[in-house]
Protein backbone atom coordinates (compact mmCIF):
# COMPACT_ATOMS: atom_id res chain seq x y z
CA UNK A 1 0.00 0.00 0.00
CA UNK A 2 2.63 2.56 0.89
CA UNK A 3 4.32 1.56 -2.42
CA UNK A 4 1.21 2.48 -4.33
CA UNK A 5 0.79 6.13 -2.65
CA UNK A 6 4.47 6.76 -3.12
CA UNK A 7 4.02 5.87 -6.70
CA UNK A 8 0.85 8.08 -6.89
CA UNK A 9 2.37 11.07 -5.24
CA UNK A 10 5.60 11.04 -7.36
CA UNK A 11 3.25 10.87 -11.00
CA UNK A 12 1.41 13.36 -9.38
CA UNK A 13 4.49 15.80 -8.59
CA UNK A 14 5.57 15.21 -12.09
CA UNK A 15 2.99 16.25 -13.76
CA UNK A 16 2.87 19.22 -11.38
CA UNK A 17 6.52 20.16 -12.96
CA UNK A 18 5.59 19.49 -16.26
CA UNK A 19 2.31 22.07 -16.06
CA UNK A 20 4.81 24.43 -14.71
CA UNK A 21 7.32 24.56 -17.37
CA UNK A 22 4.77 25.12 -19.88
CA UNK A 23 4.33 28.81 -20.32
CA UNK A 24 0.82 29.74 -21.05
CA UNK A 25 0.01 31.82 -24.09
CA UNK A 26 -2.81 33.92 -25.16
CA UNK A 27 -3.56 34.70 -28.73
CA UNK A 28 -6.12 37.08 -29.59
CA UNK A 29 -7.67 36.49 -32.86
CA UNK A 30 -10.27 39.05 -34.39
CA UNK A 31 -13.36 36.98 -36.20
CA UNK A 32 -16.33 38.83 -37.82
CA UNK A 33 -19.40 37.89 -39.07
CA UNK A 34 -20.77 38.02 -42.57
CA UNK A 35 -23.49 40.17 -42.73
CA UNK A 36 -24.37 40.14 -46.76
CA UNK A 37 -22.89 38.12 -49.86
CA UNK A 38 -23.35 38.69 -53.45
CA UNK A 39 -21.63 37.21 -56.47
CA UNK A 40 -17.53 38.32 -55.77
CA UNK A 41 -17.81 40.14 -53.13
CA UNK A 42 -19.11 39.96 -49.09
CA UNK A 43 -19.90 42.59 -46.35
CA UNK A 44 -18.71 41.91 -43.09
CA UNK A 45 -18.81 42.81 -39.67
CA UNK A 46 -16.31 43.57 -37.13
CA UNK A 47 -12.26 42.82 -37.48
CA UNK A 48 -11.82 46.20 -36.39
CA UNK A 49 -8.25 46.31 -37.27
CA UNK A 50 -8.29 44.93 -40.39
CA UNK A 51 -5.96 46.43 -43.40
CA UNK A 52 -6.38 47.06 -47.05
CA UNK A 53 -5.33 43.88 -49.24
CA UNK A 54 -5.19 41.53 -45.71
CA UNK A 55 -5.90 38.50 -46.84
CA UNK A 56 -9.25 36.58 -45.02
CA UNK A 57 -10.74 33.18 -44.48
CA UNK A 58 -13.86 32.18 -44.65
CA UNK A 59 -15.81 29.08 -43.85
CA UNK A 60 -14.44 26.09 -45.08
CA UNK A 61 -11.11 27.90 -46.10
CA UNK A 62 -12.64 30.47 -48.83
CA UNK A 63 -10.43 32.83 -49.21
CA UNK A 64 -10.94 36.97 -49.69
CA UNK A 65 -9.47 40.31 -49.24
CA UNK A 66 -10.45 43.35 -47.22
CA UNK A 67 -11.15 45.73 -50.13
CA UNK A 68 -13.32 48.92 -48.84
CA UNK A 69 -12.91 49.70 -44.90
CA UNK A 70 -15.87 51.03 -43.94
CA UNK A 71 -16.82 53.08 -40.44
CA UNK A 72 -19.36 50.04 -39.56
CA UNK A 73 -18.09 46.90 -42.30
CA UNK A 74 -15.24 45.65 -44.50
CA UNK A 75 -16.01 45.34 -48.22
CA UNK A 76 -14.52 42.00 -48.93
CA UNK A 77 -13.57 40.42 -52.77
CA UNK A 78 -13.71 36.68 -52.44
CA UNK A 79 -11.34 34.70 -54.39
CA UNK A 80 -12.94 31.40 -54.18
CA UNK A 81 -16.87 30.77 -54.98
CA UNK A 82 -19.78 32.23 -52.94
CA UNK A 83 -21.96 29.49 -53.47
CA UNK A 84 -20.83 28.22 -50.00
CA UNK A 85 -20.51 31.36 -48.04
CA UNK A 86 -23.99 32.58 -46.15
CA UNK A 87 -24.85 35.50 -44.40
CA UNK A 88 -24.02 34.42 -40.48
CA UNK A 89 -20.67 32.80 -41.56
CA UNK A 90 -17.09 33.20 -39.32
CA UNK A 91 -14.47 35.55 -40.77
CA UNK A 92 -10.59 35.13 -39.39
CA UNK A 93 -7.76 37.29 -40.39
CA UNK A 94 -4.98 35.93 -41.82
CA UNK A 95 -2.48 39.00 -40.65
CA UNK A 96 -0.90 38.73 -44.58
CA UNK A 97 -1.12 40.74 -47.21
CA UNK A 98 -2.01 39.08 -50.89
CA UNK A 99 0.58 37.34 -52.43
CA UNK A 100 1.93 34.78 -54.95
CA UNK A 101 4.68 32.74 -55.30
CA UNK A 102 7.66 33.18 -57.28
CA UNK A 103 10.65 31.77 -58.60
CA UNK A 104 12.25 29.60 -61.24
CA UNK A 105 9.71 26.60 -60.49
CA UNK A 106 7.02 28.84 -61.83
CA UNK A 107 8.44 28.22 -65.24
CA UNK A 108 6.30 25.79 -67.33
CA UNK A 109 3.64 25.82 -65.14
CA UNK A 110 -0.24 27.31 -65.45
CA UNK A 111 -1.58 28.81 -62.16
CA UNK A 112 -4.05 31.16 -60.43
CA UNK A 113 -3.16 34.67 -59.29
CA UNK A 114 -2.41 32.94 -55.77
CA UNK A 115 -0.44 30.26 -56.74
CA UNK A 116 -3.30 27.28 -56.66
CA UNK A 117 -1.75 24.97 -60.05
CA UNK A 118 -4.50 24.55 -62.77
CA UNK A 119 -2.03 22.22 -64.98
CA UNK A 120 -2.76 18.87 -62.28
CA UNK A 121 1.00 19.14 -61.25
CA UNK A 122 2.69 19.05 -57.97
CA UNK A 123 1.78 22.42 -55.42
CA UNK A 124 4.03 25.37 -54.82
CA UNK A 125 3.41 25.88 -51.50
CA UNK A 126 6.96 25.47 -50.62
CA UNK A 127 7.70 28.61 -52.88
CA UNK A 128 8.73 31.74 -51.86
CA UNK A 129 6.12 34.53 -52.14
CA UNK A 130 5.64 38.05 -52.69
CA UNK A 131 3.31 40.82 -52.43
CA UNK A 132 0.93 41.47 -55.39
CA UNK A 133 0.42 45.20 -54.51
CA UNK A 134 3.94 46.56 -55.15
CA UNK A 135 4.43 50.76 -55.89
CA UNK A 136 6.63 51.12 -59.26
CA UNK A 137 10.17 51.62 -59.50
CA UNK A 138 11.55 54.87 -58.51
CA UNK A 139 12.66 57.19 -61.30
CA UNK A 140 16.40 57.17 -60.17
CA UNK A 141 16.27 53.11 -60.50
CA UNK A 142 15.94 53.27 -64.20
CA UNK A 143 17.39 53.58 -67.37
CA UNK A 144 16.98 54.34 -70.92
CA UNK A 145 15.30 51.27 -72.84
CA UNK A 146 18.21 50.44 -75.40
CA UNK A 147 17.96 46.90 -76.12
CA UNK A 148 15.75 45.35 -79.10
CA UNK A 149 12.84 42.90 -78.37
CA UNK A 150 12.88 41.17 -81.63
CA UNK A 151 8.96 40.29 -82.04
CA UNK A 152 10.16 37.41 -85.32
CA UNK A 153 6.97 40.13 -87.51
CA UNK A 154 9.01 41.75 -90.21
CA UNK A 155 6.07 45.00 -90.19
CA UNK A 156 6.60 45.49 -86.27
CA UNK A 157 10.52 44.99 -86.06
CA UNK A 158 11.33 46.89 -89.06
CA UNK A 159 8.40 49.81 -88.48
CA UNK A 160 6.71 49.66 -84.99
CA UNK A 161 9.91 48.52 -82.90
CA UNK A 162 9.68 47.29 -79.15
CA UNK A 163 12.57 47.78 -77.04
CA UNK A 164 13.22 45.87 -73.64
CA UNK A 165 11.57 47.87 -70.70
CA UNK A 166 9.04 49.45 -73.18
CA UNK A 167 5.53 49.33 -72.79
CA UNK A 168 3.61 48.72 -76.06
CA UNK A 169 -0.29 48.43 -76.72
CA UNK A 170 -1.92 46.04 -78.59
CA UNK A 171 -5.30 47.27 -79.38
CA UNK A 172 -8.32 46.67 -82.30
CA UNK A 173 -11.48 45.21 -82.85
CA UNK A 174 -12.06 41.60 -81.23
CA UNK A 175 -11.08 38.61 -83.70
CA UNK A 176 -8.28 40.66 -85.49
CA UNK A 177 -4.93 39.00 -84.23
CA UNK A 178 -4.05 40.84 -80.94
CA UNK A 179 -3.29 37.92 -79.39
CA UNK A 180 -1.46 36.20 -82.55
CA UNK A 181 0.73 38.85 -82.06
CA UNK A 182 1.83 38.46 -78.68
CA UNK A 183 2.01 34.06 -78.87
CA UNK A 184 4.22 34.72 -82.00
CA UNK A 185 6.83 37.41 -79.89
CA UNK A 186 6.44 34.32 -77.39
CA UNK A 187 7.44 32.08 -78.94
CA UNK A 188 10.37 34.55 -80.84
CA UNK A 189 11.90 34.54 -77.50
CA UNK A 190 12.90 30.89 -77.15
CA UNK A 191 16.83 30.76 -76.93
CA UNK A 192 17.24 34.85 -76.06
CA UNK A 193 16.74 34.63 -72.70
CA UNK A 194 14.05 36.25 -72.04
CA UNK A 195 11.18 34.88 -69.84
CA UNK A 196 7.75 35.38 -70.46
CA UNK A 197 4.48 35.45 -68.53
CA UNK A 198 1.27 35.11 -70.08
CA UNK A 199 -1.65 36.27 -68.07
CA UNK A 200 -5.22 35.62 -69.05
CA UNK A 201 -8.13 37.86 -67.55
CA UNK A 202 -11.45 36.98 -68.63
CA UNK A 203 -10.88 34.66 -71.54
CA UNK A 204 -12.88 31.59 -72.59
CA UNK A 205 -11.16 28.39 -71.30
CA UNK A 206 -11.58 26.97 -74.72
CA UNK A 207 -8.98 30.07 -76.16
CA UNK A 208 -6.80 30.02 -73.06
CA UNK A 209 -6.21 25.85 -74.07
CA UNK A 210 -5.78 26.53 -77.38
CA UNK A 211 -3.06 29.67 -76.54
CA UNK A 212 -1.47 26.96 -74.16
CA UNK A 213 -1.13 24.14 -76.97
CA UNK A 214 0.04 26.57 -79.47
CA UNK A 215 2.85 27.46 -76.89
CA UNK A 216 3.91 23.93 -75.66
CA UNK A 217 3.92 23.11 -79.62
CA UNK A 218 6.26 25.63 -80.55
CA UNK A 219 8.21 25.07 -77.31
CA UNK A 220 7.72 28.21 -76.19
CA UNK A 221 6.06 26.50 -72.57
CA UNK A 222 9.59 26.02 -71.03
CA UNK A 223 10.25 29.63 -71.12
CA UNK A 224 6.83 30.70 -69.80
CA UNK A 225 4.36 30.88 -66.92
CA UNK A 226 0.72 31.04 -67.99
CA UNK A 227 -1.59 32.78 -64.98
CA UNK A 228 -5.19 32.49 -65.34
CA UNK A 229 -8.20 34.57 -64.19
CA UNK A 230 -10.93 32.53 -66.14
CA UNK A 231 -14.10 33.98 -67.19
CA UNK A 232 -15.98 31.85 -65.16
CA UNK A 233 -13.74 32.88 -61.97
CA UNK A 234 -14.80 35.19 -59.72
CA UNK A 235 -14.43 38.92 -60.38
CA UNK A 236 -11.57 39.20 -57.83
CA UNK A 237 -9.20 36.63 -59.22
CA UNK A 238 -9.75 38.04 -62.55
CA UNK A 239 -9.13 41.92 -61.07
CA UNK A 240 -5.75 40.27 -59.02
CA UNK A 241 -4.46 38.09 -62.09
CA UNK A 242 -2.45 40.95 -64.26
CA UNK A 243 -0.70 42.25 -60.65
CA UNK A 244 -0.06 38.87 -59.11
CA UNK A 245 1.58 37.95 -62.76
CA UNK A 246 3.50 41.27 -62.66
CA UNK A 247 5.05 40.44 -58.77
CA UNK A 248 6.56 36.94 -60.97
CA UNK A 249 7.69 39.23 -63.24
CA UNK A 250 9.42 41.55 -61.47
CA UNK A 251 11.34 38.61 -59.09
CA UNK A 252 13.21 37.55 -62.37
CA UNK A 253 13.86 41.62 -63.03
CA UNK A 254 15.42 42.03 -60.41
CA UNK A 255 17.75 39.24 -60.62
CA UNK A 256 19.16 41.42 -63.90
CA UNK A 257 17.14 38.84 -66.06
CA UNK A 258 14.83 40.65 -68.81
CA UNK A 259 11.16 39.61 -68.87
CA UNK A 260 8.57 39.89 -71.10
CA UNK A 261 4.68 39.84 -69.73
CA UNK A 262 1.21 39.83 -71.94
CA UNK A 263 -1.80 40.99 -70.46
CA UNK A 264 -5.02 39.86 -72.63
CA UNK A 265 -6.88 41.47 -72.07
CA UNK A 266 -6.85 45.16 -69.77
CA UNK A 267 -10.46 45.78 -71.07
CA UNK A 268 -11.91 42.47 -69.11
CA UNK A 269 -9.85 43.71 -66.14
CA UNK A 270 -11.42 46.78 -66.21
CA UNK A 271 -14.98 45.51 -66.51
CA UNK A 272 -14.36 43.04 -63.67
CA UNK A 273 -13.08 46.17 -61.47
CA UNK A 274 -16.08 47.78 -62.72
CA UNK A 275 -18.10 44.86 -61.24
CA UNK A 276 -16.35 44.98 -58.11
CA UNK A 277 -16.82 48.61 -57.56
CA UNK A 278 -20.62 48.67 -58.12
CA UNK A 279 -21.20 46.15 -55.77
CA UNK A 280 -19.44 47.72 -53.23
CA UNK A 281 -21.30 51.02 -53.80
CA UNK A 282 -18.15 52.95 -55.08
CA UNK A 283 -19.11 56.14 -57.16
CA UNK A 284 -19.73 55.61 -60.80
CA UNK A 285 -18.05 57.82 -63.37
CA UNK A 286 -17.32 57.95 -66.80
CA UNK A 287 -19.68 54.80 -68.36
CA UNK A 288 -19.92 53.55 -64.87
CA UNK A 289 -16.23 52.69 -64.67
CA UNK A 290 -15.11 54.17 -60.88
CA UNK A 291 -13.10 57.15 -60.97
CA UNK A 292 -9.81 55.81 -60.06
CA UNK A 293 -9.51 53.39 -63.21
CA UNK A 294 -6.85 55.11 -65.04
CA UNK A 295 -4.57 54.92 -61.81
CA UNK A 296 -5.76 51.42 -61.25
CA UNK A 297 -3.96 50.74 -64.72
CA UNK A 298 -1.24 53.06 -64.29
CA UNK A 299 0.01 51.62 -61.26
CA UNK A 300 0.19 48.79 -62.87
CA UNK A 301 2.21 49.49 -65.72
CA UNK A 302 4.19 51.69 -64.38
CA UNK A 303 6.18 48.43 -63.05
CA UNK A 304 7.50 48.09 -66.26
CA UNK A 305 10.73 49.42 -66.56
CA UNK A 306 14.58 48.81 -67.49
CA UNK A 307 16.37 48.81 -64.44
CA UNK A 308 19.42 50.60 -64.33
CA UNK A 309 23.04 48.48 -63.13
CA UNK A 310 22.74 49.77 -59.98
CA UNK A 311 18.89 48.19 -59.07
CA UNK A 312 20.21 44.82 -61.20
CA UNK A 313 20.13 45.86 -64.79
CA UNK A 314 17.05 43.59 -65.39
CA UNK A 315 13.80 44.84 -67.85
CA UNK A 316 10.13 43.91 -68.00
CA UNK A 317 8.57 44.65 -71.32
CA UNK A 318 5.07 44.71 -71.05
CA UNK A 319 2.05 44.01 -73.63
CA UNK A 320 -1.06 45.05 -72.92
CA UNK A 321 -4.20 43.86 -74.99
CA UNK A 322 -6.82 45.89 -74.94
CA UNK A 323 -10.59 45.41 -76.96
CA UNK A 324 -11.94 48.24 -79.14
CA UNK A 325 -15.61 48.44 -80.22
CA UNK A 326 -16.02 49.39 -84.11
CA UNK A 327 -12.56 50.81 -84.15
CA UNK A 328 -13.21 53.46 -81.78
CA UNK A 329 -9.75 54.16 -80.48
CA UNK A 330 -11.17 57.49 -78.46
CA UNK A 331 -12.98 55.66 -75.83
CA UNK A 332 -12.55 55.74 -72.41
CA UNK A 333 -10.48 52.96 -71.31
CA UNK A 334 -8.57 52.61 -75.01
CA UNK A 335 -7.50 56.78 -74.40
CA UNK A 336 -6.65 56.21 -70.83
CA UNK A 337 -4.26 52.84 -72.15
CA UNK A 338 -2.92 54.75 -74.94
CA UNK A 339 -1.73 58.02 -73.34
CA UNK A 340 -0.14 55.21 -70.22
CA UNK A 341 1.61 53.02 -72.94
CA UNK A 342 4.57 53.92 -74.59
CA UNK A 343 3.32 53.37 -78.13
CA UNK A 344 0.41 51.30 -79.86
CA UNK A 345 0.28 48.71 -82.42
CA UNK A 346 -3.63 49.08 -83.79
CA UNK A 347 -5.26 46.09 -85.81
CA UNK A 348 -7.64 47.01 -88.67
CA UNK A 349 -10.43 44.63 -88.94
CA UNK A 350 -10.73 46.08 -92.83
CA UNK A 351 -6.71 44.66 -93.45
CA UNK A 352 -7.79 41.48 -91.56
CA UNK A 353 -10.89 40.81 -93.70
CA UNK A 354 -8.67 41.81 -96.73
CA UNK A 355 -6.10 39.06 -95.59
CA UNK A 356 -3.36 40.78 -95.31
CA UNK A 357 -1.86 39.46 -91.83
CA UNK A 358 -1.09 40.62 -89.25
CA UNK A 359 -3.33 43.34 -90.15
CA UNK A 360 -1.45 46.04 -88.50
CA UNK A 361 -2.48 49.53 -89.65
CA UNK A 362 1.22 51.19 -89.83
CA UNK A 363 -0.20 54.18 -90.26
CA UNK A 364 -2.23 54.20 -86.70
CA UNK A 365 1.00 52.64 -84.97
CA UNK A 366 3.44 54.24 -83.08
CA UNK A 367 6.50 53.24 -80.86
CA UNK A 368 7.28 56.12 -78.80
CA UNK A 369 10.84 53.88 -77.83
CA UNK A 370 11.72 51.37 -79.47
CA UNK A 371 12.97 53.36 -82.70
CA UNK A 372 16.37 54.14 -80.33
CA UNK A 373 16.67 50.42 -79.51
CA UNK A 374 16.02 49.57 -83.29
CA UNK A 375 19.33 47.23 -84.47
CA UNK A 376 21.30 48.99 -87.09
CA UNK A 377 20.72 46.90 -90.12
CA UNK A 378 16.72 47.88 -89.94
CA UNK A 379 17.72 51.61 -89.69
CA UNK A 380 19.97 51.43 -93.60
CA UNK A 381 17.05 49.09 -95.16
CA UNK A 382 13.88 49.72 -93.54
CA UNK A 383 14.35 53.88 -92.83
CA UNK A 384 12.24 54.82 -95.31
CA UNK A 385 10.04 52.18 -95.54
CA UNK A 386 7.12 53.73 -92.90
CA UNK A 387 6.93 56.42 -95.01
CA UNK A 388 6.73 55.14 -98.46
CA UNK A 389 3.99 52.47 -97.14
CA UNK A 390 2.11 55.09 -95.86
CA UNK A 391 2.32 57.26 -98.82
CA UNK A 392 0.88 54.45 -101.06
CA UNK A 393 -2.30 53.67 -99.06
CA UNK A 394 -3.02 57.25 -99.30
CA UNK A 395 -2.09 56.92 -103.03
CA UNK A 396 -4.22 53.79 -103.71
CA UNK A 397 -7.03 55.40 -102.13
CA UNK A 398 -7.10 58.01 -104.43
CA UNK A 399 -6.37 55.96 -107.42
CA UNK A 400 -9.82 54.13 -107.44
CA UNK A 401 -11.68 57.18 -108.48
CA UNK A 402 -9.10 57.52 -111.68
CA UNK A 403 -8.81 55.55 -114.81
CA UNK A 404 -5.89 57.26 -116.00
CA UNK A 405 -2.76 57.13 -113.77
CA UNK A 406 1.05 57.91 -115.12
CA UNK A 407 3.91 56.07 -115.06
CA UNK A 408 5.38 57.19 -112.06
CA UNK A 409 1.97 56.56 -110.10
CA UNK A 410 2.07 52.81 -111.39
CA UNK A 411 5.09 52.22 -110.25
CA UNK A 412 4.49 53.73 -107.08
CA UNK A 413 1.57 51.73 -106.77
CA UNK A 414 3.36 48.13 -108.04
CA UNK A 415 6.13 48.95 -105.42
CA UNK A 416 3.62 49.67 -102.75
CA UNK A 417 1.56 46.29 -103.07
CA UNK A 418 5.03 44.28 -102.89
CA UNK A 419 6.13 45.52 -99.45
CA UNK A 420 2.59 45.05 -98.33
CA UNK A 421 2.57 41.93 -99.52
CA UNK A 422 6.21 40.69 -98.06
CA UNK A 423 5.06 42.53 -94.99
CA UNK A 424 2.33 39.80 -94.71
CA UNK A 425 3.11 36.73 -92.21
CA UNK A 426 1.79 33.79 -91.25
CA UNK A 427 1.03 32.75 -87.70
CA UNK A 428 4.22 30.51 -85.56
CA UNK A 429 6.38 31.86 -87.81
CA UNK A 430 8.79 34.14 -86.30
CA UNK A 431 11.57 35.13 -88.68
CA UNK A 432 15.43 35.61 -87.61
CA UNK A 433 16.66 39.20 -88.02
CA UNK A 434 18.30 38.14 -91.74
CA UNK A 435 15.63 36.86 -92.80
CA UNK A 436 14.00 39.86 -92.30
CA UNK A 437 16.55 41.95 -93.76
CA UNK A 438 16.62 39.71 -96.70
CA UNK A 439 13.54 40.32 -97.42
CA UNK A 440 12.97 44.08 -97.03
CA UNK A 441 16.40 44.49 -99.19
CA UNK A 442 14.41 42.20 -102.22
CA UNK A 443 11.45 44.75 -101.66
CA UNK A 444 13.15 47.75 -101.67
CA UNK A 445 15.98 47.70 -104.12
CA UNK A 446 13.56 46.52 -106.86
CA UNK A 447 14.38 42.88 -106.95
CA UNK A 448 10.93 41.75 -106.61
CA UNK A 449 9.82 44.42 -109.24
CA UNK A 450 7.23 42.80 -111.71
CA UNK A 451 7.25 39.74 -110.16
CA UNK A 452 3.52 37.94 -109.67
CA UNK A 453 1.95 38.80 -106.27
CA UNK A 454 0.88 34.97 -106.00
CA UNK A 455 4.70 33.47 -106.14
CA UNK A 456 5.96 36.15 -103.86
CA UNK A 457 6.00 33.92 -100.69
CA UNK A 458 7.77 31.05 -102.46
CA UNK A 459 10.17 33.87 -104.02
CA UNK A 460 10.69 35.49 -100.11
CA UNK A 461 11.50 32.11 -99.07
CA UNK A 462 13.91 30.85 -101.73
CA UNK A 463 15.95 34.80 -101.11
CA UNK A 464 15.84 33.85 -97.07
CA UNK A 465 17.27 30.43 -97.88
CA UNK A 466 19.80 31.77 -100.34
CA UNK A 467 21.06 34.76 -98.25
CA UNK A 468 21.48 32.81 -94.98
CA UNK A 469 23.17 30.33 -96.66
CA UNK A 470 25.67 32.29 -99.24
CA UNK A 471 26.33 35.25 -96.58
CA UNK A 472 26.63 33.52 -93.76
CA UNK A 473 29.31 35.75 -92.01
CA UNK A 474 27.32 38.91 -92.91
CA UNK A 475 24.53 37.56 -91.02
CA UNK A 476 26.74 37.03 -87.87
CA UNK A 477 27.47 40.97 -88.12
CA UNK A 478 23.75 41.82 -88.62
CA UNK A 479 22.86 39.96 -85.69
CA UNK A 480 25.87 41.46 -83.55
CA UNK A 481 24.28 44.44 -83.95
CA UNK A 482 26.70 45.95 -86.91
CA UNK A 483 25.56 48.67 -89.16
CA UNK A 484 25.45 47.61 -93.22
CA UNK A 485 27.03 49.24 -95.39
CA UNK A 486 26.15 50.29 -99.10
CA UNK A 487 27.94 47.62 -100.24
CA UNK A 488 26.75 45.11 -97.82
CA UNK A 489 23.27 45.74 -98.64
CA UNK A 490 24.01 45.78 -102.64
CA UNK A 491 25.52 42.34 -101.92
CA UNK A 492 22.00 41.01 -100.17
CA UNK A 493 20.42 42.45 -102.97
CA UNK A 494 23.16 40.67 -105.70
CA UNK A 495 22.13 37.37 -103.81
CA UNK A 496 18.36 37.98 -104.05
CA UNK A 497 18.47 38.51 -107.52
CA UNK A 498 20.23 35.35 -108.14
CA UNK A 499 17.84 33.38 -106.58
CA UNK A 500 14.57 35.17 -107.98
CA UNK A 501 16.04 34.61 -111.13
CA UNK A 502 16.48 30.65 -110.33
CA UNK A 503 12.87 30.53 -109.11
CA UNK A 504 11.64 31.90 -112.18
């Protein structure tokens, strides 16, 4: 017996010690109550001390973020379905701010403006992750864009140029290439080191799997990171996609590593900030859009920069889609894009119908840049070029209400059809730099002169085939960035003729 009450007294003074050396804690954790839910967004009640961007949990682990702070609720944007969340439901902070992960893993993978994969392969939870909200760049951390972002479209490296750190807007009617145009600079990027980001905001899943297949085709998915705000997502992962894919962006930037980011399209992020807004009771302005839109975009942009040595060198290039409505370029969210951008690249739904492809309208197309970053060999061949080509759509505008034209017209005319048709392309095929210069060369010294408009493409390829091959150190020096001189380019053009006479 005395065994057994020594035995009980000595467990007993153990666990004594043991309660002792554990030092109580006491966590104080805010939860509020929702009071009101609509589709992408929830009102809520209490979490006095709640910030701007915090991240929140709902029932069943929905996630949101506090968006308006009001005296008596938080406007919160949900980032997961509200089919699930009810009026009565527990709110917790999470005490972070939104974020997404970034980092080197990204790269091949598809993924939500948080991180969540969408491609069915492992999680990236183990990642390292930034802010999404991040302010731009000071001024004294950049530098001048002067490095080329070859695009692999003779009409926009040799006329509407994009330089590395430039921002450049891709705007026009729906169904008129915008997008073409960005998959094709994509994919022009494989083996230059550049990464690229592709961020989808409001798209149809069925275009979003058919821009993915195009890229892993071309092998252009090894080099990119595809983030998705769907069109069936809610309004606040399609409003966070464009600056969650920017925060990616800007990790490789910093590491001195140039970048270059798509966003297709700005006008469904503005309509789904739009949605977000009125359902929160913001003011309305200018066709309902809230008041703050244009710095909603700006601030957004404005993260696109070169960097100069001293901040790590690195560049994000960005291109922004954007949707026009029967080519009205002067509308409110196109103006407010345009005067943010640093150039635009406009699509004419009459060149597309015509077939000539891409149908960029040169004469509607500006880079505000990229004509300093332009690589020498464009400046001797292609200097003139934006000029003559506009010249002779003006021309052959005129000439359909004349039967008579002289000489000097026809042959202004002839010439002017030829570049426009060698400036034609077609889609996933991004030509090298002599290539390109092999072909504007045919164009303009009057090799191609006379020749049938139907065999020009099988022409254009035979001169690319013959001048890479028979001037094969001359293309080293274009691509090194070497000016041609007169008798470099009458060379090209000796070569050309050679083989248009071959083909003919």
């Amino acid at each position: 017996m005395t065994t057994y009450l020594e035995t009980l007294e000595s467990a007993a003074h153990q666990f004594g010690q043991a309660v002792k050396s554990q030092a109580g804690q006491l966590t104080v954790t805010e939860i509020g109550t929702v009071e009101e839910v609509q589709r992408g967004i929830a009102r809520v009640h209490g979490l006095p001390h709640v910030q701007v961007d915090e991240v929140l949990r709902f029932a069943g682990g929905h996630l949101g973020y506090a968006f308006n702070l009001d005296p008596d609720q938080v406007g919160c944007v949900l980032l997961d379905s509200s089919d699930r969340i009810t009026a009565g439901s527990r709110v917790e902070r999470m005490h972070t701010v939104l974020d997404t992960p970034v980092g080197d893993q990204l790269l091949g993978r598809v993924v939500d403006p948080v991180g969540r994969p969408l491609d069915g392969g492992r999680s990236l939870d183990d990642l390292p992750r930034e802010p999404c909200e991040r302010d731009a760049p000071p001024i004294m951390q950049r530098a001048p864009v002067t490095v080329p972002l070859q695009s692999g479209l003779k009409v926009v490296d040799a006329m509407i140029p994009i330089g590395r750190g430039q921002r450049q807007l891709l705007l026009g009617d729906r169904q008129t290439g915008k997008t073409a145009i960005a998959i094709d600079t994509i994919i022009n990027q494989g083996g230059r080191d550049v990464i690229c980001i592709y961020c989808s905001i409001g798209q149809r899943s069925t275009g979003v799997a058919r821009v993915i297949e195009n890229l892993r085709r071309h092998d252009a998915l090894d080099h990119t990171i595809v983030v998705i705000g769907a069109d069936d997502a809610p309004p606040g992962l399609q409003f966070l996609a464009p600056y969650a894919a920017t925060t990616m962006s800007e990790h490789f930037m910093r590491q001195g590593r140039d970048v270059l980011i798509v966003y297709d399209d700005l006008t469904s992020h503005a309509r789904a900030y739009r949605h977000l807004s009125l359902l929160l009771r913001r003011p309305p302005g200018r066709e309902a859009f809230p008041g703050d839109i244009f710095y909603v975009h700006s601030r957004l942009l404005e993260r696109s920069t070169h960097l100069s040595k001293s901040a790590g060198g690195g560049s994000l290039t960005a291109l922004p889609i954007i949707e026009t409505e029967a080519q009205n370029v002067s509308a409110y969210i196109p103006t407010n894009l345009i005067s943010i951008t640093d150039g635009q690249i406009y699509l004419s739904p009459i060149l597309f119908r015509k077939g000539v492809l891409p149908a960029i309208d040169v004469g509607r197309s500006v880079s505000r840049v990229g004509g300093k970053t332009q690589l020498p060999a464009y400046r001797v061949v292609a200097g003139d070029l934006r000029l003559t080509y506009s010249q002779f759509e003006e021309l052959e505008r005129f000439a359909r209400f004349s039967s008579q034209l002289d000489e000097e017209t026809r042959a202004t005319l002839d010439r002017g059809r030829l570049i426009r048709e060698i400036l034609k392309q077609t889609q996933f095929q991004p030509l090298t730099l002599p290539q390109q210069i092999a072909s504007l060369v045919a164009v303009t010294s009057g090799v191609l002169d006379g020749s049938p408009l139907d065999q020009l493409p099988g022409l254009e390829r035979a001169i690319q085939d013959a001048v890479t091959s028979q001037a094969a150190e001359l293309c080293e020096q274009m691509q090194a960035g070497e000016k041609l001189d007169q008798r470099q380019v009458e060379q090209i053009a000796d070569i050309a003729a050679g083989a248009v006479h071959a083909n003919t």
